[in-house]
Protein backbone atom coordinates (compact mmCIF):
# COMPACT_ATOMS: atom_id res chain seq x y z
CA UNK A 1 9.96 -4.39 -1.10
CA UNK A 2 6.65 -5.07 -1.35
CA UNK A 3 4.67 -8.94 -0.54
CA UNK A 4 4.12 -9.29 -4.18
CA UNK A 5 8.29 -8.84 -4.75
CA UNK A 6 8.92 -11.11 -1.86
CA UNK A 7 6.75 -14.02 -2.63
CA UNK A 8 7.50 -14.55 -6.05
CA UNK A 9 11.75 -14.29 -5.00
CA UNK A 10 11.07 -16.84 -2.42
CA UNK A 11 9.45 -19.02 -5.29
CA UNK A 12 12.14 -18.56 -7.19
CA UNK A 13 14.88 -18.91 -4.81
CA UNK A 14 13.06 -22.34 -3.45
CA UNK A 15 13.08 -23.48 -7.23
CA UNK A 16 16.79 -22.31 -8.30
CA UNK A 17 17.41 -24.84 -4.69
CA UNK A 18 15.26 -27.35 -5.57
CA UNK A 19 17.13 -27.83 -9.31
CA UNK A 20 20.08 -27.22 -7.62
CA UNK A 21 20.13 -30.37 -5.56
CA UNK A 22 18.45 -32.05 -7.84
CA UNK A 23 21.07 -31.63 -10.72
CA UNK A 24 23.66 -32.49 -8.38
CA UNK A 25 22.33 -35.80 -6.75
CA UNK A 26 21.44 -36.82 -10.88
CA UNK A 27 25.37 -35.83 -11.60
CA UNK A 28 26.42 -37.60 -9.15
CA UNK A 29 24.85 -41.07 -9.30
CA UNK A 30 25.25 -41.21 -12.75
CA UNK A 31 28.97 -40.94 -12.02
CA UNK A 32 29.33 -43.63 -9.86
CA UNK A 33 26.76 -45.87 -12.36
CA UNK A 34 29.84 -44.69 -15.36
CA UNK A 35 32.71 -45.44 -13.31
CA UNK A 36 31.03 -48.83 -11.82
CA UNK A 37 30.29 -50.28 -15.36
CA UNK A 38 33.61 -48.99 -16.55
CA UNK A 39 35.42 -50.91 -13.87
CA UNK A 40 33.50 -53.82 -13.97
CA UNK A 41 34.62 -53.57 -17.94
CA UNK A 42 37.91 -53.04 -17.36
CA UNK A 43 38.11 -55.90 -15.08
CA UNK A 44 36.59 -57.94 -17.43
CA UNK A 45 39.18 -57.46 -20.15
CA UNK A 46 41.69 -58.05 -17.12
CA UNK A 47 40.66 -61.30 -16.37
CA UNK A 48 41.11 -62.42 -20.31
CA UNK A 49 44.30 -60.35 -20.49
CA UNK A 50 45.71 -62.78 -17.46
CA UNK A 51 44.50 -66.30 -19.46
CA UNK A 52 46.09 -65.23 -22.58
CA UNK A 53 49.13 -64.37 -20.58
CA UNK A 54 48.83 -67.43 -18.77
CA UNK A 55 48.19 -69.79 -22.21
CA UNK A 56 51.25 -67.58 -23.71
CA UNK A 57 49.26 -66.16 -26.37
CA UNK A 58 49.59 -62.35 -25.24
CA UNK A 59 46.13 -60.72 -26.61
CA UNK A 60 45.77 -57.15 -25.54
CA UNK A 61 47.57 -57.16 -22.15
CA UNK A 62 50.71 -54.72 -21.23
CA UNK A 63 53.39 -55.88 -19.33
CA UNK A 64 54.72 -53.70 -17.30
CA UNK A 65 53.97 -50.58 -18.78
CA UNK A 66 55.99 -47.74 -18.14
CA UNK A 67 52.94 -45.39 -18.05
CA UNK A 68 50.80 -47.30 -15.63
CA UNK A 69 50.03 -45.44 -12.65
CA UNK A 70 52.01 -45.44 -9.46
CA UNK A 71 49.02 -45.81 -7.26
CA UNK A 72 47.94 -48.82 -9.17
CA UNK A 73 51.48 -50.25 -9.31
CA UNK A 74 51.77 -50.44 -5.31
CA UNK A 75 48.34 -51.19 -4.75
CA UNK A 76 48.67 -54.79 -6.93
CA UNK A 77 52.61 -54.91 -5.89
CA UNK A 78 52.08 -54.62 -2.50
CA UNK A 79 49.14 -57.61 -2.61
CA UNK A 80 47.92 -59.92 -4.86
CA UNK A 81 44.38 -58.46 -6.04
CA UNK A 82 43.49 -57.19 -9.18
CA UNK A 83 43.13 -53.81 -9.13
CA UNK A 84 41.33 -50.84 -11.12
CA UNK A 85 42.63 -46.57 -11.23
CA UNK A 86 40.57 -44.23 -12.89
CA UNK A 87 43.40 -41.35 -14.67
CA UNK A 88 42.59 -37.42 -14.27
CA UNK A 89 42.04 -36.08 -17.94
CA UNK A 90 45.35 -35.01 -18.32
CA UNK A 91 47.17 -36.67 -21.39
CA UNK A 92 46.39 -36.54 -25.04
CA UNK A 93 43.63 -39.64 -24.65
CA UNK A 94 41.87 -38.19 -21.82
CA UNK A 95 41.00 -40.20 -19.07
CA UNK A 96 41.69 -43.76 -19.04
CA UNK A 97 40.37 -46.81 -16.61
CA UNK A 98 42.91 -48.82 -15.73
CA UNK A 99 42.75 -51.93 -14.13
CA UNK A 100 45.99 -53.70 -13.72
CA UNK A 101 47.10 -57.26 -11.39
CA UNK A 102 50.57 -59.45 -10.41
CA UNK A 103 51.07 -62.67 -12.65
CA UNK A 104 54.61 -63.88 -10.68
CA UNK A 105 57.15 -60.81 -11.03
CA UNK A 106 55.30 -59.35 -13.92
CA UNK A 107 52.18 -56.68 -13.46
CA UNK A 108 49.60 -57.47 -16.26
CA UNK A 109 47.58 -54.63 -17.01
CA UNK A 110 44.95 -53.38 -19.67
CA UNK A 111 43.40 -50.01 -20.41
CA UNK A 112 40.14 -48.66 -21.57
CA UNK A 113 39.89 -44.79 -22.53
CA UNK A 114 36.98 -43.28 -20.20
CA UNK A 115 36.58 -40.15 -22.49
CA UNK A 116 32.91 -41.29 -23.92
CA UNK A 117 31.92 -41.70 -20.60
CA UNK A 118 32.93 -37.99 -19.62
CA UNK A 119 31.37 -36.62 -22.70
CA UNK A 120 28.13 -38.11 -21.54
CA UNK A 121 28.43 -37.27 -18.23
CA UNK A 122 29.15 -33.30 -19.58
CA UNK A 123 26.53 -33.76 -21.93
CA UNK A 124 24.25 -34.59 -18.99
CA UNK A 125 25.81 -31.61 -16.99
CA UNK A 126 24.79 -29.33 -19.83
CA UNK A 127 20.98 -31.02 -20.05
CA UNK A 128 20.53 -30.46 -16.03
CA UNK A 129 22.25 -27.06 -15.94
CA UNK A 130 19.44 -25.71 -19.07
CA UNK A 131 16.38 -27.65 -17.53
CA UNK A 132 17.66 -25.85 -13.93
CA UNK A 133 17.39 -22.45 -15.29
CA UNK A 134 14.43 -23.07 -17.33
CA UNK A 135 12.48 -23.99 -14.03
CA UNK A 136 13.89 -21.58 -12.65
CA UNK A 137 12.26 -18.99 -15.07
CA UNK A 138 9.12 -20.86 -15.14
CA UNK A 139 9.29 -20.45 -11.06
CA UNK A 140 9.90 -16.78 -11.46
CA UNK A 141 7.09 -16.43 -13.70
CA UNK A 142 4.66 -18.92 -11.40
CA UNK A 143 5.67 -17.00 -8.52
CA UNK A 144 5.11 -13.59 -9.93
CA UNK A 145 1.51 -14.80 -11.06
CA UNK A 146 0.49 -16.03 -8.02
CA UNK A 147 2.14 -13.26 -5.77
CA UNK A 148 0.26 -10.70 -8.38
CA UNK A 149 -3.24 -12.60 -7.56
CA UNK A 150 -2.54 -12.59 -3.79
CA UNK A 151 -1.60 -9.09 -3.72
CA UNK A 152 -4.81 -7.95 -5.49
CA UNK A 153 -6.83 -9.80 -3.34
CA UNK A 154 -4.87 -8.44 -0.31
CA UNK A 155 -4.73 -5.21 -1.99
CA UNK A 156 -8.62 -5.05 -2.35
CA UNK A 157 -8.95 -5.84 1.25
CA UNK A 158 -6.94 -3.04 2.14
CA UNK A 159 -8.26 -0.43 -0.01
CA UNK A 160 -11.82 -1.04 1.30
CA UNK A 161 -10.38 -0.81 5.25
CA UNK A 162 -8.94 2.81 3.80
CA UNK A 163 -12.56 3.57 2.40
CA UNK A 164 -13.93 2.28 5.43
CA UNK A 165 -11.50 4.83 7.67
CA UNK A 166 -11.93 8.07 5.36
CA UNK A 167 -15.97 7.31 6.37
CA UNK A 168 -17.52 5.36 3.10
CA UNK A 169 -18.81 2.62 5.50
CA UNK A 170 -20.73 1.28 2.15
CA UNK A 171 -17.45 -0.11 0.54
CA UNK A 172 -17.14 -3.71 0.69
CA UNK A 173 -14.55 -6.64 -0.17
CA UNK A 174 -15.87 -9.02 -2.47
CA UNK A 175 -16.06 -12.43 -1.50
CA UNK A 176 -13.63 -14.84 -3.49
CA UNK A 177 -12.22 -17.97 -2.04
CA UNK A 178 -12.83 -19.73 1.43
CA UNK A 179 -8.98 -19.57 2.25
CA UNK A 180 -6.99 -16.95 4.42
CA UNK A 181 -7.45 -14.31 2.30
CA UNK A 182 -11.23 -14.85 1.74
CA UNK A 183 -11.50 -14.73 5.51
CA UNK A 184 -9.65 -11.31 5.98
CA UNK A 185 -12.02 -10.33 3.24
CA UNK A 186 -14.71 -11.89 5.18
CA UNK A 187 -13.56 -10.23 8.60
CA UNK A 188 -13.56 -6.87 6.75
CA UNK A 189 -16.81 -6.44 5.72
CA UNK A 190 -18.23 -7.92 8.98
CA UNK A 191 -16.30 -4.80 10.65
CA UNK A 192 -17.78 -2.24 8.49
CA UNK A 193 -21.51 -3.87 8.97
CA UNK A 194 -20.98 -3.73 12.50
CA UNK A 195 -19.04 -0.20 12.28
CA UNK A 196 -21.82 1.28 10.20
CA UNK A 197 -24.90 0.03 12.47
CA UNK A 198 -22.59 1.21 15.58
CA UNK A 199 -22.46 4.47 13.87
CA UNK A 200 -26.02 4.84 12.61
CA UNK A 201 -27.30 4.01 15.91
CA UNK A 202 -25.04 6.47 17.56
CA UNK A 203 -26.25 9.30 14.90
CA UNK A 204 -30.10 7.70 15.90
CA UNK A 205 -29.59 8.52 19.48
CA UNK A 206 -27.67 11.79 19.13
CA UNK A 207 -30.75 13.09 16.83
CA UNK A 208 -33.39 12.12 18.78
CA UNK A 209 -31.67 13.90 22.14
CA UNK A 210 -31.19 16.73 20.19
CA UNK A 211 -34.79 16.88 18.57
CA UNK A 212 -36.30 16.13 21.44
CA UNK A 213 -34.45 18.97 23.37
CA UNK A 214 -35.41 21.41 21.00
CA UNK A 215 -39.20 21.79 22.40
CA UNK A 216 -37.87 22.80 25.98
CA UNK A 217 -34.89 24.81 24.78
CA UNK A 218 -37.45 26.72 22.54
CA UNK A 219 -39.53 27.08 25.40
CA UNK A 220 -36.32 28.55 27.85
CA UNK A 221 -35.83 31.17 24.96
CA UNK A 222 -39.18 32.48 24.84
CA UNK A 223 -39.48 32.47 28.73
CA UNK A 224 -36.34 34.70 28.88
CA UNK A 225 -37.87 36.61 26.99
CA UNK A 226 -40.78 37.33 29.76
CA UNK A 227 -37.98 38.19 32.59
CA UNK A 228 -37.28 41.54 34.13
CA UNK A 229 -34.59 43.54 32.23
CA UNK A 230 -30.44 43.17 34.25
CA UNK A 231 -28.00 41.15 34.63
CA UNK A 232 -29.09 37.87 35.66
CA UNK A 233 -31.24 38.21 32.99
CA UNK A 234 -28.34 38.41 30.54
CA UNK A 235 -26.89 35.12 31.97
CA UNK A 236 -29.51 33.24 31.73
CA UNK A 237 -30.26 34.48 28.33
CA UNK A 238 -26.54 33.69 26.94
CA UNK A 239 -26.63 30.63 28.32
CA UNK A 240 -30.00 29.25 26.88
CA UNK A 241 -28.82 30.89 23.54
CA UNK A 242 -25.45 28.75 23.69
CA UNK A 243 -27.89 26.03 24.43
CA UNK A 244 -30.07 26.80 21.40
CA UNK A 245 -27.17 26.76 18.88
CA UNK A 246 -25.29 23.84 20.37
CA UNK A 247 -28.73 21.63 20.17
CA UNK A 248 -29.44 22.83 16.24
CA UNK A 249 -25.44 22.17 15.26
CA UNK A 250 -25.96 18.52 16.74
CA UNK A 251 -29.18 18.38 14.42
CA UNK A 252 -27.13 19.80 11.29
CA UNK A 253 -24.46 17.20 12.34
CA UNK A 254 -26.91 14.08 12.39
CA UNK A 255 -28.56 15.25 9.48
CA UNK A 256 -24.88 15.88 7.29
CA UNK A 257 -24.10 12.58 8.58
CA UNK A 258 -27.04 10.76 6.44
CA UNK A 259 -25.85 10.76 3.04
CA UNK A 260 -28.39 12.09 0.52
CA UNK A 261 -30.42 13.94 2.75
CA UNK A 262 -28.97 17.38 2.56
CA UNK A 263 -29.06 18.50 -0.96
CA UNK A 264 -27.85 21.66 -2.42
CA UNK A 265 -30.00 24.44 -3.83
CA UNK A 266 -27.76 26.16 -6.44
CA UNK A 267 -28.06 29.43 -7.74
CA UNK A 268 -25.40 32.25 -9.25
CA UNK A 269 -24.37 34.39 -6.20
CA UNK A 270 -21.46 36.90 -6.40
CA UNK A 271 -18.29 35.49 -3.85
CA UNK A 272 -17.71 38.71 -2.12
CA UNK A 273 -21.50 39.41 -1.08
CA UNK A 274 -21.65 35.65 0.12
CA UNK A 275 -18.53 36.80 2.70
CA UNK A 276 -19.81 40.30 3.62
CA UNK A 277 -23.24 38.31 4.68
CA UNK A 278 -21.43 35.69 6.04
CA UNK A 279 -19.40 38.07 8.23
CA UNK A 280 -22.46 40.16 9.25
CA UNK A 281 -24.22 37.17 10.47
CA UNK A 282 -21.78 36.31 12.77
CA UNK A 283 -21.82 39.86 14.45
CA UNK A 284 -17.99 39.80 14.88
CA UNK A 285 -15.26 41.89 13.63
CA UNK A 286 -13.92 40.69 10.35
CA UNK A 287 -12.15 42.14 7.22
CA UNK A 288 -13.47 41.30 4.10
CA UNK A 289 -10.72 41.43 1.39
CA UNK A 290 -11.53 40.90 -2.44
CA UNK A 291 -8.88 40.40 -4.42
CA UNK A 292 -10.32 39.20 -7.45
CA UNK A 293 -14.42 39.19 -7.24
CA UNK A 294 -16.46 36.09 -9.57
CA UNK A 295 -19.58 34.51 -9.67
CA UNK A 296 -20.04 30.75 -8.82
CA UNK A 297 -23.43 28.65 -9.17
CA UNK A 298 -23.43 27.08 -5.87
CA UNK A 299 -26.03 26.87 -2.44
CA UNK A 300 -25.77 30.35 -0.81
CA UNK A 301 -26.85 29.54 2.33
CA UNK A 302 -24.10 26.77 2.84
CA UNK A 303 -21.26 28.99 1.91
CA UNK A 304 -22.42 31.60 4.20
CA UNK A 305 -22.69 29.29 7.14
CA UNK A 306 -19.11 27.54 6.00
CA UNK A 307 -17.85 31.04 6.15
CA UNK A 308 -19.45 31.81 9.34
CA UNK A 309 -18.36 29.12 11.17
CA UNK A 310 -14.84 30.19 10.07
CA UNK A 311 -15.30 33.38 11.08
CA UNK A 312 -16.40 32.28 14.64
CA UNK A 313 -13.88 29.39 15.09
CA UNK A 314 -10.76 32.00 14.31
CA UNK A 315 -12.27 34.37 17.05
CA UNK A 316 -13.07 31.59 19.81
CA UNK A 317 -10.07 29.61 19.35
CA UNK A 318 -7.33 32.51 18.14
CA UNK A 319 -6.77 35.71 18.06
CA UNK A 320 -7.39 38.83 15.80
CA UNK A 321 -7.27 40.15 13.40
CA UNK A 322 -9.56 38.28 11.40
CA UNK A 323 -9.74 38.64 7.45
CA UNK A 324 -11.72 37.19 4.91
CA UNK A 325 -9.67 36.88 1.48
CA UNK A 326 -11.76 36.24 -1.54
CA UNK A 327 -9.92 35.51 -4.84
CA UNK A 328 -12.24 34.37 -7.84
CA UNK A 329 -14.11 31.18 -6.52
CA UNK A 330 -11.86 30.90 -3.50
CA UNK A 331 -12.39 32.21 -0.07
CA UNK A 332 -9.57 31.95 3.06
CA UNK A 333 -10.17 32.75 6.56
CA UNK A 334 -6.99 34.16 8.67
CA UNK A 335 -6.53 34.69 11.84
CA UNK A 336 -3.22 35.37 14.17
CA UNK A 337 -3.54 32.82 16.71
CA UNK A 338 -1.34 29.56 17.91
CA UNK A 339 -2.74 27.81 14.45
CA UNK A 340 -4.42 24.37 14.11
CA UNK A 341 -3.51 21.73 16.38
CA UNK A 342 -1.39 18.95 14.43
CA UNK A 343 -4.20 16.16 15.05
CA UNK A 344 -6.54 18.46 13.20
CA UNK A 345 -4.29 19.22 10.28
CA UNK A 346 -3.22 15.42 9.92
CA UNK A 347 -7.09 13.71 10.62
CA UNK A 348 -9.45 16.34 9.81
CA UNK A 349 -12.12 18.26 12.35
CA UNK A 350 -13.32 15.13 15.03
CA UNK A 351 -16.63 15.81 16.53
CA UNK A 352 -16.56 16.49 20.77
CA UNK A 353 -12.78 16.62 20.99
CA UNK A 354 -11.03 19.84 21.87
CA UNK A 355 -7.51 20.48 20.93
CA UNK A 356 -4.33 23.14 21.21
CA UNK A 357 -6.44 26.66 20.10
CA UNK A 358 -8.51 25.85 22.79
CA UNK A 359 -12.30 25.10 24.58
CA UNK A 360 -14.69 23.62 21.98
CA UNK A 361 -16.43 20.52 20.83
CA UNK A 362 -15.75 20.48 17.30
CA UNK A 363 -18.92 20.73 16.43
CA UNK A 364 -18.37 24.50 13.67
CA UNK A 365 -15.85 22.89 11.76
CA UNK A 366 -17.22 19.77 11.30
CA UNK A 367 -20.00 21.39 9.76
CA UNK A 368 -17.90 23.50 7.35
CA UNK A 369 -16.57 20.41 6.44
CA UNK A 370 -19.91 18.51 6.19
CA UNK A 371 -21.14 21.09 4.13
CA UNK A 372 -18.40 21.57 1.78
CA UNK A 373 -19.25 17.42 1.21
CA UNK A 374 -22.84 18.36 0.21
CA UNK A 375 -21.50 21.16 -2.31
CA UNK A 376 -18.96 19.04 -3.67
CA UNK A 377 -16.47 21.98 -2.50
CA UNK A 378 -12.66 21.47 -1.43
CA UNK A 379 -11.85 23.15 2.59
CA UNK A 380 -8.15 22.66 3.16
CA UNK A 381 -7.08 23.59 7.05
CA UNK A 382 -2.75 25.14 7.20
CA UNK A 383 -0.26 26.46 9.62
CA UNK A 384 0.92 29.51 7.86
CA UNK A 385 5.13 30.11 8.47
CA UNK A 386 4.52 33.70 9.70
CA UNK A 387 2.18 32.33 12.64
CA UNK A 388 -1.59 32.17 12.58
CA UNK A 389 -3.58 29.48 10.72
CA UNK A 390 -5.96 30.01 7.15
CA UNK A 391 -8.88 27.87 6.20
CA UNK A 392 -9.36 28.09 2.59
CA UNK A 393 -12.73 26.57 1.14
CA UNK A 394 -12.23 26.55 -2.78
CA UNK A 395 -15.76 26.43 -4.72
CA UNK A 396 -14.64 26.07 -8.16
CA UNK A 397 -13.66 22.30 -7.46
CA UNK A 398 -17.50 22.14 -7.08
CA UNK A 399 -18.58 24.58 -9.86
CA UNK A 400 -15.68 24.23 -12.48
CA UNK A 401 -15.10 27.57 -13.19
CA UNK A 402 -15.75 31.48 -11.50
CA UNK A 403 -16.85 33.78 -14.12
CA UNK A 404 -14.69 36.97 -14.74
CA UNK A 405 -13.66 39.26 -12.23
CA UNK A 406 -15.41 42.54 -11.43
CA UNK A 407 -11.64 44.42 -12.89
CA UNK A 408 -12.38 42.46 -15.78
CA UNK A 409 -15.86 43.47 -16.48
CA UNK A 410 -15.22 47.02 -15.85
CA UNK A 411 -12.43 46.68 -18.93
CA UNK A 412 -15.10 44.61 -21.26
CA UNK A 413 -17.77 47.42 -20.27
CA UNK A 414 -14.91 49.78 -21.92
CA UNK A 415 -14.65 47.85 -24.74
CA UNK A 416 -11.15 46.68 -23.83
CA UNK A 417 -10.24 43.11 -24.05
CA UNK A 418 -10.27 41.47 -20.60
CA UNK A 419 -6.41 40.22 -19.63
């Protein structure tokens, strides 16, 4: 049950109450107001009742009347004091006021029907019983208003902390109201302001280390190049090398990080020659499976370093063999390792965190990732049941459409319908 549900049925609940004891404290001093002026009647007509009696001209008083109360009877028997009973609704008349007192061995007593009085006080019953439910309705509907307004405005905080999380540090709540909610609006956008210039300092930093360590790394390559041929030589030369790559994938990473600085440079490029590229520019062992070949209008030099890093990923962190599946505008990467850890398949690649397939910063697939953003392209990351883990980058979410496959071309070039 969501806020929204829960503050209009407290409304509602607090207004049903509120009529409730309202209705009830109206019902029940108008009661006593009826039965005080009907007594103070009764006795009235009691008190001329007794001075007719008494002057012996009779008038409307009953003398010992067989259906006078019992109650009544003792109560004026038992002392002198006039007396009044209210009947229960029981007889043909409905209820009566009675009011009845001892003149020497005779009980003088007069009656007065009370039905008007219960017809009003029904009446009444009936009046607070519709205006109850009415507010309650009109509480409902008051309730369900306001609860609707508060939930948008807690719902547009919310959504803006999700942008905020998924990395759109430009979303912002917009300011309404100087109340609680305004403030948690308020409190919102202060934390993105300060999360974003955190952030773009961070990327600042990281940038600058990295540019600046690309003069000296430059210079370690060529000097390697200048030593004597053996094996220290071949240390030091995969080591700067390592160097060299990790300092230009911090520099992609800064600069993927920027939005609007990477742009892509489209052309029409055949899927299967982007892999077979792709896979030769890694220099590892790959199969390079087309099930269905087709042309896409995308950047070829981002696919092939998406695929790449794919490619290189599956053979640091797994175990082969590795293949390369291209069908139409979709290409998967497979490998027969321990799969993706669970934090990666829930929250994405994380820059400089390792996880379960192994050693690494997280540098390759945050790339692939960063530069599936800048083609527009979809890269989904899964456990598959028979062990091993496939990366799948899909182009025609960025493109719209592959054109035909090669099969199919070979059957138009027959002059046979394509299927």
């Amino acid at each position: 049950m969501g806020l929204r549900t829960k503050t209009a049925l407290v409304i509602a609940l607090t207004t049903a109450l509120a009529a409730t004891v309202i209705g009830f404290l109206v019902h029940h001093r108008t009661a006593e107001n009826q039965q005080q002026n009907a007594r103070t009647a009764v006795d009235d007509l009691l008190v001329e009742a007794l001075h007719d009696v008494a002057s012996g001209t009779g008038g409307s008083a009953l003398v010992d009347p067989p259906e006078l109360p019992a109650a009544l009877r003792r109560a004026v028997t038992e002392r002198p004091v006039r007396a009044t009973y209210l009947s229960a609704p029981g007889g043909a008349d409905g209820p009566v006021m009675w009011a009845a007192a001892r003149q020497g061995d005779e009980v003088i007593a007069v009656r007065r029907s009370y039905a008007p009085q219960a017809r009003a006080l029904a009446d009444l019953d009936r009046v607070l019983l519709g205006s109850g439910m009415a507010t309650t309705v009109l509480g409902c509907v008051l309730g369900g208003g306001a609860a609707a307004v508060i939930g948008r405005r807690i719902g547009a905080s919310a959504k803006a902390a999700r942008q905020i999380a998924d990395g759109d540090l430009t979303a912002r709540v917009q300011r309404a109201g100087k109340d609680e909610i305004g403030q948690l609006g308020a409190a919102v956008n202060t934390m993105a302001d300060a999360l974003n210039d955190r952030l773009e300092a961070e990327r600042r930093v990281t940038a600058d280390i990295a540019h600046e360590l690309r003069t000296p790394v430059a210079g370690l390559v060529t000097a390697t190049g200048l030593l004597p041929p053996g094996r220290p030589t071949e240390l030091v030369t995969t080591s700067v090398t390592a160097l060299r790559d990790l300092v230009e994938d911090v520099l992609e990473v800064a600069r993927l990080d920027v939005p609007g600085v990477e742009q892509a440079d489209c052309a029409d490029v055949l899927v299967s020659a982007l892999a077979e590229r792709a896979v030769r520019r890694t220099g590892k062992a790959a199969e390079v499976r087309v099930v269905r070949d087709g042309t896409v209008r995308t950047d070829p030099r981002r696919v092939e370093r998406i695929i790449a890093n794919l490619v290189s990923n599956a053979h640091r962190h797994a175990a082969p063999p590795v293949v390369v599946e291209v069908a139409g505008p979709v290409v998967g990467v497979r490998d027969h390792g321990p799969g993706f850890p669970d934090a990666l398949l829930s929250e994405g690649p994380r820059r400089f965190r390792t996880g379960a397939r192994g050693r690494g910063l997280g540098l390759g697939l945050t790339i692939v990732v960063g530069q599936a953003r800048v083609l527009g392209a979809c890269v989904r990351f899964e456990n598959l049941p028979g062990g091993g883990a496939r990366a799948t980058l899909d182009l025609g979410s960025a493109t719209g459409a592959a054109s035909s496959s090669a099969g199919d071309e070979d059957a138009a070039g027959n002059g046979e319908p394509a299927p």
